[in-house]
N, C-alpha and C. Protein backbone atom coordinates (compact mmCIF):
# COMPACT_ATOMS: atom_id res chain seq x y z
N UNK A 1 -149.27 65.87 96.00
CA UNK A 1 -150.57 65.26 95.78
C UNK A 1 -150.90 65.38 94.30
N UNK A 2 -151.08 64.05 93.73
CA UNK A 2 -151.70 64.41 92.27
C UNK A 2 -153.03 64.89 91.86
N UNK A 3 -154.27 63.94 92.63
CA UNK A 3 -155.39 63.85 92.62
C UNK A 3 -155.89 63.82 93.89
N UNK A 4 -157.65 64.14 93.66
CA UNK A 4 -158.36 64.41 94.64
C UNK A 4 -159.21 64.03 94.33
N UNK A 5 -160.09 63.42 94.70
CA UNK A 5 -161.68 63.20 94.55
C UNK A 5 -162.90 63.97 95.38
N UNK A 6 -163.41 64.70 94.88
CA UNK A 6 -164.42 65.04 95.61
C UNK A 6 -165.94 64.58 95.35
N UNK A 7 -166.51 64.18 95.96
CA UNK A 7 -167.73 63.62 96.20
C UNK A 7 -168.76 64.58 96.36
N UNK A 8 -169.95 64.86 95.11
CA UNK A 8 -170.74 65.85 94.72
C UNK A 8 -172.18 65.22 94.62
N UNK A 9 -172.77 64.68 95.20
CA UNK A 9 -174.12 64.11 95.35
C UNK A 9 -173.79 62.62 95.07
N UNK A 10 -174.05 62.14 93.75
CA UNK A 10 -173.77 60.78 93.38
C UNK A 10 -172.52 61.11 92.38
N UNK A 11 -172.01 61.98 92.28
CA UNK A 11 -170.77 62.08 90.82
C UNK A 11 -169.82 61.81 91.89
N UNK A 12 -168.76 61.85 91.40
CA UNK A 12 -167.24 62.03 91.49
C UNK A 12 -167.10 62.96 90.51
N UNK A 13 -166.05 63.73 90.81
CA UNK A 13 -165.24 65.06 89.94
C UNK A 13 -163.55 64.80 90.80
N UNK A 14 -163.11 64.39 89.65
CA UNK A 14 -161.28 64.41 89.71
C UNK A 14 -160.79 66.15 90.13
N UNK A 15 -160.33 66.55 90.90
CA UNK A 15 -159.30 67.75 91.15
C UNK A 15 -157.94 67.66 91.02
N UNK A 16 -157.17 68.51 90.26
CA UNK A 16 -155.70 68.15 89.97
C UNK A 16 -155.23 68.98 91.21
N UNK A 17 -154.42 68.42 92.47
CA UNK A 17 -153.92 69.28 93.01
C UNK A 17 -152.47 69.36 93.24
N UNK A 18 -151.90 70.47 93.44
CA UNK A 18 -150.20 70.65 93.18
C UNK A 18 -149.61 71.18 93.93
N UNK A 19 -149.34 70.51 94.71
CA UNK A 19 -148.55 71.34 96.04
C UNK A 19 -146.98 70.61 96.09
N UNK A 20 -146.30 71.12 96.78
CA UNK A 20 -144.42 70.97 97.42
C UNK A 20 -144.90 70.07 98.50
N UNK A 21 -145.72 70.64 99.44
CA UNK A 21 -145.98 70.22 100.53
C UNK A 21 -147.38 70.58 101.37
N UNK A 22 -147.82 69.55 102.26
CA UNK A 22 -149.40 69.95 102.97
C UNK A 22 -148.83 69.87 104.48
N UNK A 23 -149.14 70.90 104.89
CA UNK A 23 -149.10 70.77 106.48
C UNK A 23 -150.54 70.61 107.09
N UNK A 24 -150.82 69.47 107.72
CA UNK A 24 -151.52 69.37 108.68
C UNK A 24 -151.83 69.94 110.01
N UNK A 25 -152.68 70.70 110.49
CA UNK A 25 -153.35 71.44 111.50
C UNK A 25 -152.40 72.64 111.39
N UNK A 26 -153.46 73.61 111.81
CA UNK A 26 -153.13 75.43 111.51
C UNK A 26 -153.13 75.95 112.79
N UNK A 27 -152.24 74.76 114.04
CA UNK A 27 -152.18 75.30 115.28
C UNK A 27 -150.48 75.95 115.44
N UNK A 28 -150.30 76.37 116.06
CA UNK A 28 -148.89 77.17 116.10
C UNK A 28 -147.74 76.69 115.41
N UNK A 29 -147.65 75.42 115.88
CA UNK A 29 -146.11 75.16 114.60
C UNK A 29 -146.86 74.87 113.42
N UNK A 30 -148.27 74.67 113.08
CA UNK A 30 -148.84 74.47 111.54
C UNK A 30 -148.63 75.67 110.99
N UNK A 31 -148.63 76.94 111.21
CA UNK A 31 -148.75 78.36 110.65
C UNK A 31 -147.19 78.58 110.46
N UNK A 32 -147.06 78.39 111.74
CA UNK A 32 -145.02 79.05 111.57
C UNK A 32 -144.67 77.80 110.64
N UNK A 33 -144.92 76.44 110.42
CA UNK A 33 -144.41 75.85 109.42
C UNK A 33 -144.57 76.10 108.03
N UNK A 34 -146.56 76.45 107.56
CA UNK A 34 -146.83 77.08 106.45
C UNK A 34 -145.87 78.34 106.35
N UNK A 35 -145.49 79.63 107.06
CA UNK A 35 -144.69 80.81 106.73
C UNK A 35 -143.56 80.11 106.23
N UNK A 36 -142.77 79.20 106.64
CA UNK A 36 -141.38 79.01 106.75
C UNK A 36 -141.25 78.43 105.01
N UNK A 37 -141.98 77.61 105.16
CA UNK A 37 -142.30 76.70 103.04
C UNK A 37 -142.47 77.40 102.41
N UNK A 38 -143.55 78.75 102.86
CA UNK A 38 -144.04 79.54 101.77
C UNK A 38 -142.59 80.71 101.87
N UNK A 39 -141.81 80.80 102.32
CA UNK A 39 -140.56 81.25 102.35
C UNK A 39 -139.78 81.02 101.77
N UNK A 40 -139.48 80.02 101.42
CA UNK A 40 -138.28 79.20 100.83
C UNK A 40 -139.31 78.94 99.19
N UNK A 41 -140.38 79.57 98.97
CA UNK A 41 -140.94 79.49 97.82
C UNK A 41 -141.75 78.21 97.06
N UNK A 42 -142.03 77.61 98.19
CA UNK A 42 -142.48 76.02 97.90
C UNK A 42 -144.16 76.88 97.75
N UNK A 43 -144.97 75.88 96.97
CA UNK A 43 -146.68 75.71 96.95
C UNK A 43 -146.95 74.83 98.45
N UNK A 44 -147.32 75.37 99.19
CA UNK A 44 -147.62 75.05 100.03
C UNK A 44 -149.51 74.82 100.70
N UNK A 45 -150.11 74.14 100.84
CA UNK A 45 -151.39 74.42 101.33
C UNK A 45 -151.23 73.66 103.30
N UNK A 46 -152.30 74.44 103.89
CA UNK A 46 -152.49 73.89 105.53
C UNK A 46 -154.06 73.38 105.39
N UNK A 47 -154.30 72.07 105.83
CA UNK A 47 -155.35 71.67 105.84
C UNK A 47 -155.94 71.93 107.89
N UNK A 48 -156.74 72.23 108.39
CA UNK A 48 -157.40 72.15 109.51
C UNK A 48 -158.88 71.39 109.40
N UNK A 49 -158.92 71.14 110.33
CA UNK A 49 -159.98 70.01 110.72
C UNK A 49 -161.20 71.41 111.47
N UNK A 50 -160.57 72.61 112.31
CA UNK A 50 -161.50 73.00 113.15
C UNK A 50 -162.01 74.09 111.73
N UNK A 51 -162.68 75.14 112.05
CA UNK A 51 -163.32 76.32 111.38
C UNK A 51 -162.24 77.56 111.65
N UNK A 52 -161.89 77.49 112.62
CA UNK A 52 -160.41 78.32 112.96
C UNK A 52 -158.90 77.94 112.86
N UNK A 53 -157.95 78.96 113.10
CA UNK A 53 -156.95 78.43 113.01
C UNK A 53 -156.50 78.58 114.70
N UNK A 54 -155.65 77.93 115.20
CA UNK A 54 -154.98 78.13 116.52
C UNK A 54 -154.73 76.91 117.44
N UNK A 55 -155.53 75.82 117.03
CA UNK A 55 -155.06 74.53 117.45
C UNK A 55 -155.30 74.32 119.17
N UNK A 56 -154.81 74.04 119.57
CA UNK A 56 -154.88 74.59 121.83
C UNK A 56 -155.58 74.87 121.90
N UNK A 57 -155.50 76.27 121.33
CA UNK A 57 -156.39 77.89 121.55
C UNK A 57 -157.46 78.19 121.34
N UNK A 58 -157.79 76.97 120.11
CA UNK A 58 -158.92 77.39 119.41
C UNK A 58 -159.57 76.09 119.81
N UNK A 59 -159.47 74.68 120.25
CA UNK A 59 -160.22 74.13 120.80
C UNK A 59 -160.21 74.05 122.37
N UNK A 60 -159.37 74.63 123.36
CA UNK A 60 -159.93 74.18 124.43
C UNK A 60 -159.95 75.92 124.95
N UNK A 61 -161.34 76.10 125.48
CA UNK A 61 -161.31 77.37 126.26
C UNK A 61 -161.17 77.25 127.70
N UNK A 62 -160.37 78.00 128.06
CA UNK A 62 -160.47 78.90 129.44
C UNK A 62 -160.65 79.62 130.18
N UNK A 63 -161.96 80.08 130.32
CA UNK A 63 -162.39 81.14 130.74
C UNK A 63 -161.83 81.84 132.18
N UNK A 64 -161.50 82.88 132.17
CA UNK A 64 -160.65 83.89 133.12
C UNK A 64 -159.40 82.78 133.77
N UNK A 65 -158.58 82.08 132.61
CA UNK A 65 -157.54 81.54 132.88
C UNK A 65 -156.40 82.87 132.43
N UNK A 66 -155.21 82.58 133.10
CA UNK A 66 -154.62 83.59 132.97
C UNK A 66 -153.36 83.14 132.59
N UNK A 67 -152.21 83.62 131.53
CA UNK A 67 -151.02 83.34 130.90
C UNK A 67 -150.01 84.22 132.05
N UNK A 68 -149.42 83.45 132.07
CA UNK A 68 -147.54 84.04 132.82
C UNK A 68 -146.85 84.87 131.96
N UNK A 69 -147.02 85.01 130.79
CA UNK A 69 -145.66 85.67 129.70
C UNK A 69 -146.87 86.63 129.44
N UNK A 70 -146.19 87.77 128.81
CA UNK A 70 -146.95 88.87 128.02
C UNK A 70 -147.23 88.83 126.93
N UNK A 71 -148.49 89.04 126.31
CA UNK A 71 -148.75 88.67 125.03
C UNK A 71 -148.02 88.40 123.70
N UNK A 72 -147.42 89.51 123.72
CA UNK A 72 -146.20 89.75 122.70
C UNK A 72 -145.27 88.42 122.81
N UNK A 73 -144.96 87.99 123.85
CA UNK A 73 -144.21 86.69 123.74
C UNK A 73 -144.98 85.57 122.92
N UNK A 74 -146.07 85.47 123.11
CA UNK A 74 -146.49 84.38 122.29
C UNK A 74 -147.21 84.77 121.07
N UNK A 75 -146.18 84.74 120.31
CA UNK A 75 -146.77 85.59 118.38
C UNK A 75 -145.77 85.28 117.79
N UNK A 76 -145.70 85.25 116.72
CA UNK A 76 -144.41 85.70 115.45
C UNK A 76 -144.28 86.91 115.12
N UNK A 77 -142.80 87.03 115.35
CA UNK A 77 -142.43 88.21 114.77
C UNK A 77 -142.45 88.61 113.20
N UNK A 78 -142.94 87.39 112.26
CA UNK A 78 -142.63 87.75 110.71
C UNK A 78 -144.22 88.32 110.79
N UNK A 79 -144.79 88.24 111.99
CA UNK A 79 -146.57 88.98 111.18
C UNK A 79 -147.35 90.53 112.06
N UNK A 80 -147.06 91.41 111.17
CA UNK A 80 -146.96 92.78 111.97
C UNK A 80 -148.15 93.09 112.70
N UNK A 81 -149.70 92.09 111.98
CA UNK A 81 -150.54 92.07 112.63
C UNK A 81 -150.77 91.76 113.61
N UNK A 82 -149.96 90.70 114.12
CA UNK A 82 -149.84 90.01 115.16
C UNK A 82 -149.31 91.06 116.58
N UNK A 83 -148.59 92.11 115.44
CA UNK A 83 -147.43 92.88 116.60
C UNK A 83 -148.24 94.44 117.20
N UNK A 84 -149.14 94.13 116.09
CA UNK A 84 -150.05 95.64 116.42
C UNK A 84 -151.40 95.76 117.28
């Protein structure tokens, strides 16, 4: 991306922005895709649409729905927070 425009009342203001690559939505393969770029050392940014990240998870709730696998199955192993 070279440029950006952002829209500030009635101005325009140019933003120079510099990224390798933009991944779109910060739902499960958006995150494990951001880790994987920012791995290989690329500038990477994730744009999301919601206020959270998690995509599924984070827009549709289920209240006292219940998962088959054990938590630990559904995480990445590269994030220790995830593991603790």
């Amino acid at each position: 991306m070279d440029t950006a425009a952002a829209a500030t009342g009635n101005a325009r203001v140019s933003v120079h922005l510099d990224f390798d690559a933009v991944v779109i939505g910060a739902g499960v393969t958006g995150l494990y895709q951001l880790h994987k770029l920012r791995e290989l050392g690329l500038r990477v940014r994730a744009l999301e649409a919601a206020s959270g990240v998690g995509g599924t998870w984070y827009w549709n709730r289920y209240p006292g729905a219940r998962f088959d696998s054990e938590s630990w199955t559904y995480g990445y192993s590269f994030s220790q927070v995830l593991l603790d």
